[in-house]
N, C-alpha and C. Protein backbone atom coordinates (compact mmCIF):
# COMPACT_ATOMS: atom_id res chain seq x y z
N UNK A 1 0.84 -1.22 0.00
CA UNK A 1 0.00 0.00 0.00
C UNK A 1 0.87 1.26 0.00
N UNK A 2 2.50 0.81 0.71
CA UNK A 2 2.84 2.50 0.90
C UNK A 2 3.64 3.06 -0.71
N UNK A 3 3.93 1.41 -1.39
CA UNK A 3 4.58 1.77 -2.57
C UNK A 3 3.61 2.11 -3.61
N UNK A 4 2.61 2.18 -3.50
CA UNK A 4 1.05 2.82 -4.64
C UNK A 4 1.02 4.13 -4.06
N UNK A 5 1.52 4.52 -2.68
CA UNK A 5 0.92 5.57 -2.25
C UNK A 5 1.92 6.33 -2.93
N UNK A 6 3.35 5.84 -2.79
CA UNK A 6 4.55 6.67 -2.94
C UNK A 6 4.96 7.18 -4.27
N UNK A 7 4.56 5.72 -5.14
CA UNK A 7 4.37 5.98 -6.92
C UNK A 7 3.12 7.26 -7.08
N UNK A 8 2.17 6.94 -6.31
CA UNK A 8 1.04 7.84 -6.54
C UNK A 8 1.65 9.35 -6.46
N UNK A 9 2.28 9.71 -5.52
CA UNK A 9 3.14 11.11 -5.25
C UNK A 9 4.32 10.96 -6.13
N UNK A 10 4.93 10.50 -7.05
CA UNK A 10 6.26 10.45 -7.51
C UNK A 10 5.58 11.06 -8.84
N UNK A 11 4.19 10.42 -9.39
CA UNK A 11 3.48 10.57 -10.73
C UNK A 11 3.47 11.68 -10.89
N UNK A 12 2.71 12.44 -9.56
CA UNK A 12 1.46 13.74 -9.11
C UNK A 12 3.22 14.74 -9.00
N UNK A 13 4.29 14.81 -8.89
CA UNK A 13 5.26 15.68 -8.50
C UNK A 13 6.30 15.72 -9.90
N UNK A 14 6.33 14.76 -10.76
CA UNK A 14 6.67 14.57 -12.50
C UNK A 14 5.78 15.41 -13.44
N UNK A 15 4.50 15.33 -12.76
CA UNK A 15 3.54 15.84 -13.90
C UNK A 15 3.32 17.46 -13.34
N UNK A 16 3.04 17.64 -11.97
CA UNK A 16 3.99 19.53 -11.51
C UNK A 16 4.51 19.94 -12.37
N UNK A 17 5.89 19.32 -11.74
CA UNK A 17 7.14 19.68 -12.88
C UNK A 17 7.30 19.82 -13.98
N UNK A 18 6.85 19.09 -15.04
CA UNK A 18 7.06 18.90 -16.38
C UNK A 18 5.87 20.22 -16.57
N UNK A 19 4.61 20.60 -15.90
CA UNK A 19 3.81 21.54 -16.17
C UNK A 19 4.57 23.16 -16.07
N UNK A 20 5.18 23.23 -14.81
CA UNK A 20 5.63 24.20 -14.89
C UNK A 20 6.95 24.27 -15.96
N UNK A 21 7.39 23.53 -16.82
CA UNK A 21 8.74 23.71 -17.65
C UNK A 21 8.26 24.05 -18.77
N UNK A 22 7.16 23.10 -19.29
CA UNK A 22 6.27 23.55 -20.68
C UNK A 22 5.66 24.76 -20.45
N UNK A 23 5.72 25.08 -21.85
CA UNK A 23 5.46 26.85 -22.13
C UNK A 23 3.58 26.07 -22.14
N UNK A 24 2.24 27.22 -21.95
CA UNK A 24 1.43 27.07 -21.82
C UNK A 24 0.66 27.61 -23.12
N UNK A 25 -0.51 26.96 -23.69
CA UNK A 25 -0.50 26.87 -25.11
C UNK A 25 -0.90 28.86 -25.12
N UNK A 26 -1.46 29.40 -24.49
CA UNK A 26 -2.00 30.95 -24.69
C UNK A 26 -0.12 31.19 -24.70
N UNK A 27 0.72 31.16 -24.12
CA UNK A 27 2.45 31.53 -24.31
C UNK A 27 2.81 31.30 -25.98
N UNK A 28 2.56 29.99 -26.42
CA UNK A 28 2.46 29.67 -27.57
C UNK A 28 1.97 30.61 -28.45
N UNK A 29 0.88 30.97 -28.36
CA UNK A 29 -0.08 32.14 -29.36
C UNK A 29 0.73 33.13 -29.21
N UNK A 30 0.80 33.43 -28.60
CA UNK A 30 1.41 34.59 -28.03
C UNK A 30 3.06 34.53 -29.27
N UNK A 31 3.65 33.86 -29.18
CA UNK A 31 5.03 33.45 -29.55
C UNK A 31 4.45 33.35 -31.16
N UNK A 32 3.71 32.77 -31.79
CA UNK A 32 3.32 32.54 -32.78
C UNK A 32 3.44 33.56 -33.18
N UNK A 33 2.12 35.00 -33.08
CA UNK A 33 2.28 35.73 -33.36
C UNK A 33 3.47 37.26 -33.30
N UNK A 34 4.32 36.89 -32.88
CA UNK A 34 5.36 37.54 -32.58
C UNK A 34 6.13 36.71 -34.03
N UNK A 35 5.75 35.58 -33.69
CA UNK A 35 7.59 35.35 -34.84
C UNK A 35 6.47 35.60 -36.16
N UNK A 36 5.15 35.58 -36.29
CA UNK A 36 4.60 35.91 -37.66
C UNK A 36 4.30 37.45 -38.29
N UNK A 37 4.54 38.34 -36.92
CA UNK A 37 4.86 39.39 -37.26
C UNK A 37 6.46 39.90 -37.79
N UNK A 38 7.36 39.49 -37.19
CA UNK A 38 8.47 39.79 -37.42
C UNK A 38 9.03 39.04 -38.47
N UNK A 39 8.35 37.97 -39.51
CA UNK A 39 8.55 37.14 -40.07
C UNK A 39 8.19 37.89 -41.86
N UNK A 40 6.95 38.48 -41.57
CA UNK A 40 6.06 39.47 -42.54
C UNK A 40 7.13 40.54 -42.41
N UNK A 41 7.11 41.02 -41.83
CA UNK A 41 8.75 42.52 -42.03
C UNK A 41 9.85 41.81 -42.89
N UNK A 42 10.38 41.01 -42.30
CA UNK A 42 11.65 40.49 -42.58
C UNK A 42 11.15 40.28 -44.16
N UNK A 43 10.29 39.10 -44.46
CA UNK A 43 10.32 38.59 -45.58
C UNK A 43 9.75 39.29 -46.84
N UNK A 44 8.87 40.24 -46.35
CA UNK A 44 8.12 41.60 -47.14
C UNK A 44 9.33 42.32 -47.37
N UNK A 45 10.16 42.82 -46.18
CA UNK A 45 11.00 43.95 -46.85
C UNK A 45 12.22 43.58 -47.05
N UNK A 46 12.80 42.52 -46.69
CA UNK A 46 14.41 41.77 -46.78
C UNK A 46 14.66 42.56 -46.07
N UNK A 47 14.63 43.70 -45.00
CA UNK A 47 15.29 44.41 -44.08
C UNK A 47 16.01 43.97 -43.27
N UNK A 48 17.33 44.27 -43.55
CA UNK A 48 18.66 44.30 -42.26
C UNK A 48 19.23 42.80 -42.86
N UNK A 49 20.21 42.05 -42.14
CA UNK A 49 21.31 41.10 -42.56
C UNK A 49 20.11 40.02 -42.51
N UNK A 50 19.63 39.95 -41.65
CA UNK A 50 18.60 38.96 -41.19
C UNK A 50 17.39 38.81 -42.61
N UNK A 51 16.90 39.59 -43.08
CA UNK A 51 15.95 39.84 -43.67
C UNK A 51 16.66 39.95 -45.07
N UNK A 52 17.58 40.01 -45.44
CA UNK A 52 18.14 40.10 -46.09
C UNK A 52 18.80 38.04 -46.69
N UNK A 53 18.67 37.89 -45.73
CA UNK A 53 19.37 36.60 -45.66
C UNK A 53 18.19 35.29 -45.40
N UNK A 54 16.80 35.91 -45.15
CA UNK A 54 15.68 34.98 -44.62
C UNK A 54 14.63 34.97 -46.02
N UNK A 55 14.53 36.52 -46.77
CA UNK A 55 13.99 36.44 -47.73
C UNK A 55 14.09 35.74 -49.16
N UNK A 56 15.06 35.90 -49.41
CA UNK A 56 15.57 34.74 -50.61
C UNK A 56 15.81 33.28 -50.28
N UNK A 57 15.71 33.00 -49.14
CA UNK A 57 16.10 31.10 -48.49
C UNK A 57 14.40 31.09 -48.51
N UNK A 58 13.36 31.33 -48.08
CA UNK A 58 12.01 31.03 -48.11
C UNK A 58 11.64 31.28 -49.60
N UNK A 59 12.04 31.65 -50.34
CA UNK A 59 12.06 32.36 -51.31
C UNK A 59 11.88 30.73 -52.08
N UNK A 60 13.34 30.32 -52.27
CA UNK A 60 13.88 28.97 -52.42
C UNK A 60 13.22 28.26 -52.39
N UNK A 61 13.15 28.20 -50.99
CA UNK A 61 12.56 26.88 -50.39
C UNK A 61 10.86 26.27 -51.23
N UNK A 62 10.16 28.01 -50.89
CA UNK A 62 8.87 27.86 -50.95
C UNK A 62 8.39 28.82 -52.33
N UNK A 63 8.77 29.36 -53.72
CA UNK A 63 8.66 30.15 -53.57
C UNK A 63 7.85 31.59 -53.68
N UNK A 64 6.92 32.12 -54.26
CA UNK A 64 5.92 32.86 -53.82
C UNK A 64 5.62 32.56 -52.73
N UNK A 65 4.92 31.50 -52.35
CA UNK A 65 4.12 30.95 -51.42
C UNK A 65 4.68 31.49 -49.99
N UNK A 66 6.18 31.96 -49.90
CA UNK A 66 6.65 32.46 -48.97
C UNK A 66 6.49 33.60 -48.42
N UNK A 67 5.34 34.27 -49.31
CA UNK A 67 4.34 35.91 -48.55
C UNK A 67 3.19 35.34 -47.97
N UNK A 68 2.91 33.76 -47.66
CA UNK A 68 1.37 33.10 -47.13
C UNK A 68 2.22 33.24 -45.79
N UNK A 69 3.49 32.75 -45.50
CA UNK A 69 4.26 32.05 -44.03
C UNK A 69 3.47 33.41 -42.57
N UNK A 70 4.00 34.11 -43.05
CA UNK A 70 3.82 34.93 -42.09
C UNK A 70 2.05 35.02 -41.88
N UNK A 71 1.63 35.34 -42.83
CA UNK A 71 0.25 35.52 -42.92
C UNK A 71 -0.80 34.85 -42.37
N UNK A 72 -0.50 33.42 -42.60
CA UNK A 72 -0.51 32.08 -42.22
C UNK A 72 -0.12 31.74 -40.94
N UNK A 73 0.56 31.89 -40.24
CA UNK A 73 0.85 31.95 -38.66
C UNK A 73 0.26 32.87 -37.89
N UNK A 74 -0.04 34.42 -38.46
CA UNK A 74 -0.68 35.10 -37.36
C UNK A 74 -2.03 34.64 -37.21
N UNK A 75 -3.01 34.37 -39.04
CA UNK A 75 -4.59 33.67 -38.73
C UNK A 75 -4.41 32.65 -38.18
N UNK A 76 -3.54 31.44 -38.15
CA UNK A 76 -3.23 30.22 -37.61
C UNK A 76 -3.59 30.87 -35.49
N UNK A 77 -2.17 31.63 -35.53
CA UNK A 77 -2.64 31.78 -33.57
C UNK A 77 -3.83 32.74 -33.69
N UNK A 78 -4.72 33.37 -34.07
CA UNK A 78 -6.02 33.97 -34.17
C UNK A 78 -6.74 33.08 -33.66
N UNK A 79 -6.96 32.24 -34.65
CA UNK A 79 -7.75 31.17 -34.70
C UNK A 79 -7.91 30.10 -33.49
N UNK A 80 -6.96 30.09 -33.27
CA UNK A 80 -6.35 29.63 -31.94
C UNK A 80 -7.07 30.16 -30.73
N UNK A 81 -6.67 31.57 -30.73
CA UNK A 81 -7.68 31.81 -29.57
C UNK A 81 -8.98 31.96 -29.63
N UNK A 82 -9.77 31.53 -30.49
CA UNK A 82 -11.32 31.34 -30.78
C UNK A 82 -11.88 30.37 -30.10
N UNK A 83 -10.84 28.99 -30.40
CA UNK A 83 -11.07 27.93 -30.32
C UNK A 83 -10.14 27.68 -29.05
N UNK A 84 -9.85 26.09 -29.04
CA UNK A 84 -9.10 25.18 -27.64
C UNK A 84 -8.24 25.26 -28.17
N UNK A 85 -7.30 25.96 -27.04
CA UNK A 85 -6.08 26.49 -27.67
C UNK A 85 -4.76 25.18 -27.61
N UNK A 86 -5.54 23.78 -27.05
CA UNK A 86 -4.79 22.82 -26.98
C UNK A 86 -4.17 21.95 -28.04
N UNK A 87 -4.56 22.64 -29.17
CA UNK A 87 -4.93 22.29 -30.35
C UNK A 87 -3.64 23.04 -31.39
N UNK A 88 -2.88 23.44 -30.75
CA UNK A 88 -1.53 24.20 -31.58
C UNK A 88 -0.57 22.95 -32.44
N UNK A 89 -0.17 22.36 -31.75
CA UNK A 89 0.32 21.23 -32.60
C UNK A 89 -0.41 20.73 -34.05
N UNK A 90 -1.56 20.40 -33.85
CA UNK A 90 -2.60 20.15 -35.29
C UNK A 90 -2.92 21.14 -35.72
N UNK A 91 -3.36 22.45 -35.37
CA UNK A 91 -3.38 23.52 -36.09
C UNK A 91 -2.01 23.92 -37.04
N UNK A 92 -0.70 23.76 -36.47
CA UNK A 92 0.75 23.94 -36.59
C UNK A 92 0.47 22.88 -37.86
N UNK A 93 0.34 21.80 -38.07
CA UNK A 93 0.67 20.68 -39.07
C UNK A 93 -0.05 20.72 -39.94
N UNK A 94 -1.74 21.25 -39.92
CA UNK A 94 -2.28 21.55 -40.69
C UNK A 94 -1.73 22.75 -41.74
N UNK A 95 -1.22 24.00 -41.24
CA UNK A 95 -0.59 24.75 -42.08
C UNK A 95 0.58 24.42 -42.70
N UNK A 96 1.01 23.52 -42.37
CA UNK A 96 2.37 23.28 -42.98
C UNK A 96 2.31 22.38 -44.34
N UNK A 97 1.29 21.43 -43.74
CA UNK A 97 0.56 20.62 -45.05
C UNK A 97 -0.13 21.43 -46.14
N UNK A 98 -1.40 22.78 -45.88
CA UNK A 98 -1.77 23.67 -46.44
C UNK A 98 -0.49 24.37 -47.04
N UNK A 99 0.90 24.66 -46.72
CA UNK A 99 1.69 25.24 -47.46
C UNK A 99 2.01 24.66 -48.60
N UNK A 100 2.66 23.42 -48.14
CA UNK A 100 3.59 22.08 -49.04
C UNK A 100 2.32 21.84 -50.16
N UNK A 101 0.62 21.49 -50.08
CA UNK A 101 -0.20 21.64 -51.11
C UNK A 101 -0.34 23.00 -51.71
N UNK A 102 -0.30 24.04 -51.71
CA UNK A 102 -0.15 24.92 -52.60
C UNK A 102 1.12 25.14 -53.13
N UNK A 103 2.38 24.74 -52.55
CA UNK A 103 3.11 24.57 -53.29
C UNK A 103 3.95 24.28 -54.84
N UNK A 104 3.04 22.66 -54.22
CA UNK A 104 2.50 21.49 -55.30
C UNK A 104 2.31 21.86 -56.54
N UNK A 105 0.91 22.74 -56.13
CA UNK A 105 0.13 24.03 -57.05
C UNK A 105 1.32 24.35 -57.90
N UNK A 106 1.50 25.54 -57.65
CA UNK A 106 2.81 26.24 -58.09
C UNK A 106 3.79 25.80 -59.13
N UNK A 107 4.27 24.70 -58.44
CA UNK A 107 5.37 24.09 -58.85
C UNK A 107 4.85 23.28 -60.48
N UNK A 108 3.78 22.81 -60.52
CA UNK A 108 3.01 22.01 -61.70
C UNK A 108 2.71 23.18 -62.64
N UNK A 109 2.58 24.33 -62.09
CA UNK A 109 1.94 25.51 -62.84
C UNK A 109 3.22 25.76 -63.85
N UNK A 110 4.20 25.69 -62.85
CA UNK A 110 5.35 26.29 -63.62
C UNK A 110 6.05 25.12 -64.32
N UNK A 111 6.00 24.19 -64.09
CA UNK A 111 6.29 22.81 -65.29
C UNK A 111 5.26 22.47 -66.00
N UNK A 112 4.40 23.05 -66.11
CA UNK A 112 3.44 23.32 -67.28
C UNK A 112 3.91 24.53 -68.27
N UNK A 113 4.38 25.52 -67.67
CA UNK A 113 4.71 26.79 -68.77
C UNK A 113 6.26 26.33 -69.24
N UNK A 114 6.79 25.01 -68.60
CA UNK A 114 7.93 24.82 -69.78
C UNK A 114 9.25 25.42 -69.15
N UNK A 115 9.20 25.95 -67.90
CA UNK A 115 10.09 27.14 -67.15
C UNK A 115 11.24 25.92 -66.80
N UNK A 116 11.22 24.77 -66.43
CA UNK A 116 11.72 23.47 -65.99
C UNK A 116 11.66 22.74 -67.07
N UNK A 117 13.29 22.23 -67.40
CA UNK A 117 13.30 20.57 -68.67
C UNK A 117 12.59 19.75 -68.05
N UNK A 118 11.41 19.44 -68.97
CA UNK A 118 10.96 17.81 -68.49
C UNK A 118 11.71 16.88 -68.36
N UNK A 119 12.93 16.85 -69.32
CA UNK A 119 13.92 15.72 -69.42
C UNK A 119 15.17 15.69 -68.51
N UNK A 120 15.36 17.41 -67.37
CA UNK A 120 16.02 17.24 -66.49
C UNK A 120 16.67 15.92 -65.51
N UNK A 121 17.37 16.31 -64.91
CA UNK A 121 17.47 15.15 -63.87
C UNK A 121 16.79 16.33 -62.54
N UNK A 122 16.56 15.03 -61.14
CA UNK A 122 15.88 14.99 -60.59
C UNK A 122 16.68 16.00 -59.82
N UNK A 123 18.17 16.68 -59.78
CA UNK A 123 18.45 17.36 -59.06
C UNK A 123 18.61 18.84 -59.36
N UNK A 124 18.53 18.58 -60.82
CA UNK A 124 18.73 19.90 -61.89
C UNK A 124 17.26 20.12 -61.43
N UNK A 125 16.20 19.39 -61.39
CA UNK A 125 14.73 20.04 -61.23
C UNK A 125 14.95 20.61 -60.10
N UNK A 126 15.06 20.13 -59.28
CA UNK A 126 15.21 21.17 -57.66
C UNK A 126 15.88 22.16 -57.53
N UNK A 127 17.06 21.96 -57.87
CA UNK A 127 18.33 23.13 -57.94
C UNK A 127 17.48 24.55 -58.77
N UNK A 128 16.91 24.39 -60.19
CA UNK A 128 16.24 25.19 -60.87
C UNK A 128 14.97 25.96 -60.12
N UNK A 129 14.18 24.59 -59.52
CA UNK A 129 13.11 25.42 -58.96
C UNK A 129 13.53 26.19 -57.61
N UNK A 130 14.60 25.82 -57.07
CA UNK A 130 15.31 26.80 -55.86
C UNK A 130 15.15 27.88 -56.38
N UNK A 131 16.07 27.99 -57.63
CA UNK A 131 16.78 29.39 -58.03
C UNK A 131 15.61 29.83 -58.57
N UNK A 132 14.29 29.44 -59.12
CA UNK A 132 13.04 30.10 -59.71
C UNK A 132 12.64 30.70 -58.54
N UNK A 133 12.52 30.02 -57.41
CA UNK A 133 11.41 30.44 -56.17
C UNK A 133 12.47 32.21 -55.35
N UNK A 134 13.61 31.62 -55.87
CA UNK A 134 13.90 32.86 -55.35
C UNK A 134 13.44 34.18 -56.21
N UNK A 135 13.53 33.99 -57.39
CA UNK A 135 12.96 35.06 -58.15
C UNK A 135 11.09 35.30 -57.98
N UNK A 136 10.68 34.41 -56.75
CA UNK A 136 9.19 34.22 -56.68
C UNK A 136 8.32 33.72 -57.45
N UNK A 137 9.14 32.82 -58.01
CA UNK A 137 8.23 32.17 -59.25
C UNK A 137 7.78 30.23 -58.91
N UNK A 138 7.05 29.39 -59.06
CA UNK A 138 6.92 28.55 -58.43
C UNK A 138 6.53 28.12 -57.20
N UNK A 139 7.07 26.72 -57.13
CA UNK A 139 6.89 26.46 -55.29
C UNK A 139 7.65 26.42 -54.82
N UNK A 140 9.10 26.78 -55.49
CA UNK A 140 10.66 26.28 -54.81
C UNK A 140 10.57 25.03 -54.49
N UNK A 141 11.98 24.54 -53.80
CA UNK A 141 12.30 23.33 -53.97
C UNK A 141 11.45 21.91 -52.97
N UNK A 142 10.65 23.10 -51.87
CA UNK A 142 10.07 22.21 -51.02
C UNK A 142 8.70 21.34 -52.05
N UNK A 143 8.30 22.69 -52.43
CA UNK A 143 6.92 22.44 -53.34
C UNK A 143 7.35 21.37 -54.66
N UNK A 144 8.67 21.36 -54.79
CA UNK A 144 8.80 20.50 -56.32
C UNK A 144 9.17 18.98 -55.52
N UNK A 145 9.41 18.83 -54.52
CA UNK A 145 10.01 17.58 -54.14
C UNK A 145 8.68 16.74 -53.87
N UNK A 146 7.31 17.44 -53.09
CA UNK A 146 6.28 17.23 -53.19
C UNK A 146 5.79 16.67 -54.65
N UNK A 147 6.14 17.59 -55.13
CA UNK A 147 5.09 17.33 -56.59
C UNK A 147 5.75 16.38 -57.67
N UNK A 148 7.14 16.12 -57.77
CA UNK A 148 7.85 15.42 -58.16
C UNK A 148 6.75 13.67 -57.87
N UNK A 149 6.60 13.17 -56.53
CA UNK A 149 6.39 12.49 -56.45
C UNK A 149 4.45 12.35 -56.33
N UNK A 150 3.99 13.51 -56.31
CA UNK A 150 2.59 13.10 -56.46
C UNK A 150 2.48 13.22 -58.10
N UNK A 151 3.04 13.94 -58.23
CA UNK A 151 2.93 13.87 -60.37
C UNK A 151 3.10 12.60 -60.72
N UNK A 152 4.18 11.69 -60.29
CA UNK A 152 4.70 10.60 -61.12
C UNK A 152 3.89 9.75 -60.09
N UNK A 153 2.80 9.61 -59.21
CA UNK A 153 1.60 8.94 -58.58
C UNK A 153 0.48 8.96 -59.62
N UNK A 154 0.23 10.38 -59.60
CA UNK A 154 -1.21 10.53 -60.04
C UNK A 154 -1.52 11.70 -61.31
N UNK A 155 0.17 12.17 -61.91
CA UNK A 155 0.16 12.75 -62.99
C UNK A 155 -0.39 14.19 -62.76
N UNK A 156 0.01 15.05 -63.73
CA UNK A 156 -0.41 16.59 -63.21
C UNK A 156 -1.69 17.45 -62.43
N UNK A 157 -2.49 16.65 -63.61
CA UNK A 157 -4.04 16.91 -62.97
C UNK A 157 -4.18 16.16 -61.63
N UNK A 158 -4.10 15.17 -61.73
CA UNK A 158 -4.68 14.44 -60.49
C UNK A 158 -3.81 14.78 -59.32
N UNK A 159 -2.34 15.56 -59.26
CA UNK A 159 -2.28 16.27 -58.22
C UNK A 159 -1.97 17.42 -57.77
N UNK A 160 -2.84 18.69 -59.06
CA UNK A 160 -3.02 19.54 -58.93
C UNK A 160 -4.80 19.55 -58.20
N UNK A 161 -5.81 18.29 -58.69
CA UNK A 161 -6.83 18.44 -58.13
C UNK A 161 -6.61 18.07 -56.49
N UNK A 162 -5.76 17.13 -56.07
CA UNK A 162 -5.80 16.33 -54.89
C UNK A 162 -5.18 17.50 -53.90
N UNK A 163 -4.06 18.19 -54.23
CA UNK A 163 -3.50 19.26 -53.48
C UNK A 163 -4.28 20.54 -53.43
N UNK A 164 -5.05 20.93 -54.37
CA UNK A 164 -6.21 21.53 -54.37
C UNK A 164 -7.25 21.63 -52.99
N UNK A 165 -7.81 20.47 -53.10
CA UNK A 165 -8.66 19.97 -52.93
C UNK A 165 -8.40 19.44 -51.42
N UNK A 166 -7.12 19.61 -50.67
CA UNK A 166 -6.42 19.69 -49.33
C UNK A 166 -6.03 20.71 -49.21
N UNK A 167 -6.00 21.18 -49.93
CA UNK A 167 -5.54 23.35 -49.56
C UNK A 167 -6.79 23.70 -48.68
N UNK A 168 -8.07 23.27 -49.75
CA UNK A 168 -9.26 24.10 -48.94
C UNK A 168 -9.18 23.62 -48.29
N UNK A 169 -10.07 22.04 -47.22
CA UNK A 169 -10.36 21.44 -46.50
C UNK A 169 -9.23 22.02 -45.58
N UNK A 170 -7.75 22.27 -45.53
CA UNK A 170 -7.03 22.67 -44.42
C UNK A 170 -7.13 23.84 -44.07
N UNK A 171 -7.48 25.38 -45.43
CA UNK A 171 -7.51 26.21 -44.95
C UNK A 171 -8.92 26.59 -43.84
N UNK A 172 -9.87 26.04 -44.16
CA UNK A 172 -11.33 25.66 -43.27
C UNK A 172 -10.97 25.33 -41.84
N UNK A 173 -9.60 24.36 -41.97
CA UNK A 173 -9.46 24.20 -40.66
C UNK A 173 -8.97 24.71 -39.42
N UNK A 174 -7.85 25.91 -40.57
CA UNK A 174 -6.86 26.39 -39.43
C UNK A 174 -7.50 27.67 -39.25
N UNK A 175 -8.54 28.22 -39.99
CA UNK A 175 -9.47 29.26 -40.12
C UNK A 175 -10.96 28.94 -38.91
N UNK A 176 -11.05 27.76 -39.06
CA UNK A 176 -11.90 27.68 -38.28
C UNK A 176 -13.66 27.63 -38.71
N UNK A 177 -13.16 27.62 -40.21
CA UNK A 177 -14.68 27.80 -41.01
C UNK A 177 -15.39 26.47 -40.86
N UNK A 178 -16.23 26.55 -40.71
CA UNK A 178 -17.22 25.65 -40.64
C UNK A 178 -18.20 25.15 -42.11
N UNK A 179 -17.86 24.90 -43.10
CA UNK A 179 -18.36 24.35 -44.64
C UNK A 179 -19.69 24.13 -44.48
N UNK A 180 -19.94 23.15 -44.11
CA UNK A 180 -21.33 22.80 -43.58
C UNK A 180 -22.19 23.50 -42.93
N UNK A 181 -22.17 24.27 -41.83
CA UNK A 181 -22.95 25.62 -41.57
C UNK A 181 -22.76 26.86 -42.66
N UNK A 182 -21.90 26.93 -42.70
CA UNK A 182 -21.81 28.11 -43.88
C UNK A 182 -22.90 27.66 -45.33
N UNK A 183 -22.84 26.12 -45.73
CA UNK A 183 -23.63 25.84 -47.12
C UNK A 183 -24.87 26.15 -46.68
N UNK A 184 -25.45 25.40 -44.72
CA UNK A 184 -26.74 25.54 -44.78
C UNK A 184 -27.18 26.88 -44.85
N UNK A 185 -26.61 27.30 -44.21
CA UNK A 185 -27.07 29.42 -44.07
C UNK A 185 -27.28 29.77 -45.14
N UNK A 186 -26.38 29.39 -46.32
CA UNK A 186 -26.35 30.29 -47.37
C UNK A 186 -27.63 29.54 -48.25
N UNK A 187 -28.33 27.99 -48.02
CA UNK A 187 -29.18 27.34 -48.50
C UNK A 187 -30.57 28.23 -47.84
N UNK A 188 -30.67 28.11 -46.68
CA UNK A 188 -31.98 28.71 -46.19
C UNK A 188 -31.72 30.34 -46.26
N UNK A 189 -30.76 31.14 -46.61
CA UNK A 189 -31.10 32.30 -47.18
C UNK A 189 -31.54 32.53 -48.55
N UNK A 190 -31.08 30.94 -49.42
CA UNK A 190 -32.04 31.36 -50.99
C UNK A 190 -33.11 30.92 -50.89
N UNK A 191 -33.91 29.96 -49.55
CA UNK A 191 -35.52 29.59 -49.44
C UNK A 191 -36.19 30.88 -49.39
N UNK A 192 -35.44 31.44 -48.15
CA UNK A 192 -36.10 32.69 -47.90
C UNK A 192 -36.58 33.89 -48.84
N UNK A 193 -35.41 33.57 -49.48
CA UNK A 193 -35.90 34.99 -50.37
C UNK A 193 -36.41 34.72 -51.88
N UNK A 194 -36.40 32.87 -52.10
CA UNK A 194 -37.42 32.41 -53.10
C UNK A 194 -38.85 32.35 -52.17
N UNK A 195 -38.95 32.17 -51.38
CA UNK A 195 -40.32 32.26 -50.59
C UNK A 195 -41.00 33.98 -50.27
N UNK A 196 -40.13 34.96 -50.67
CA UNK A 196 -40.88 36.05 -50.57
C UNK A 196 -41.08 36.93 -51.70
């Protein structure tokens, strides 16, 4: 009995502790929007070594798509505090997935206009779409590594519709929209005003 009692207090004084070390998810929001403000400066204006040095690597990486990042993190912790703010981690993964699918986007758009050898190799494609995304063109290299392999799955269309078609459903989510209340409202506002 005294070693249940003693585990019982060893559990209850681990789980204290570990509470007070973790940041608390409203700290989180809080932090979110700080690095998504200072993230929108930096990457909007390339200002200072930092900004200078952060704007063309997202650029790369992602690239247009790298004026959503900031944008995208401050509605992301918004949203957040609407809702259970316990929920940062899946809100967090949801946008990141919503990025990497519009990416996708991007990246097919621009190996459709021919901007990329089809007959490249697989590193010349990346290397190229780096150096495109920095000029803001594409998805950069994150978005082509994606699409590289849903293209040669399901071919251009089928994953320009599929990444599509997970853009919305995620942006609904990290937004907080509700699809289904929104269709009915907007259904019984055309009864209404076919009924008068």
């Amino acid at each position: 009995m005294g070693d249940i009692t003693l585990a019982k207090r060893r559990k209850k004084k681990a789980a204290v502790s570990k509470k007070k070390t973790s940041l608390s998810p409203e700290m989180v929001i809080i932090i979110m929007l700080i690095v998504g403000i200072m993230l929108g400066v930096l990457i909007y204006t390339g200002a200072g070594q930092i900004g200078a040095f952060l704007s063309p690597l997202f650029g790369g990486l992602l690239g247009v798509i790298k004026y959503i990042i900031p944008v995208g993190i401050v509605v992301t912790a918004l949203s957040l505090m609407k809702e259970d703010s316990d929920y940062v981690t899946t809100k967090l993964t949801q946008f990141i997935i919503f990025v990497v699918c519009v990416s996708v986007v991007m990246h097919v758009h621009q190996f459709s206009k021919a901007t990329i050898a089809s007959n490249a190799t697989f590193e010349e494609i990346v290397i190229e779409a780096y150096n495109l995304g920095i000029m803001n063109k594409g998805g950069g290299a994150i978005g082509t590594l994606a699409a590289i392999f849903l293209v040669k799955m399901l071919g251009n269309v089928g994953a320009v519709v599929l990444s599509i078609g997970v853009s919305i459903m995620l942006f609904t989510f990290v937004c907080g929209i509700d699809i289904s209340e929104y269709i009915s409202k907007k259904v019984e506002e055309h009864i209404e005003r076919q009924e008068e």
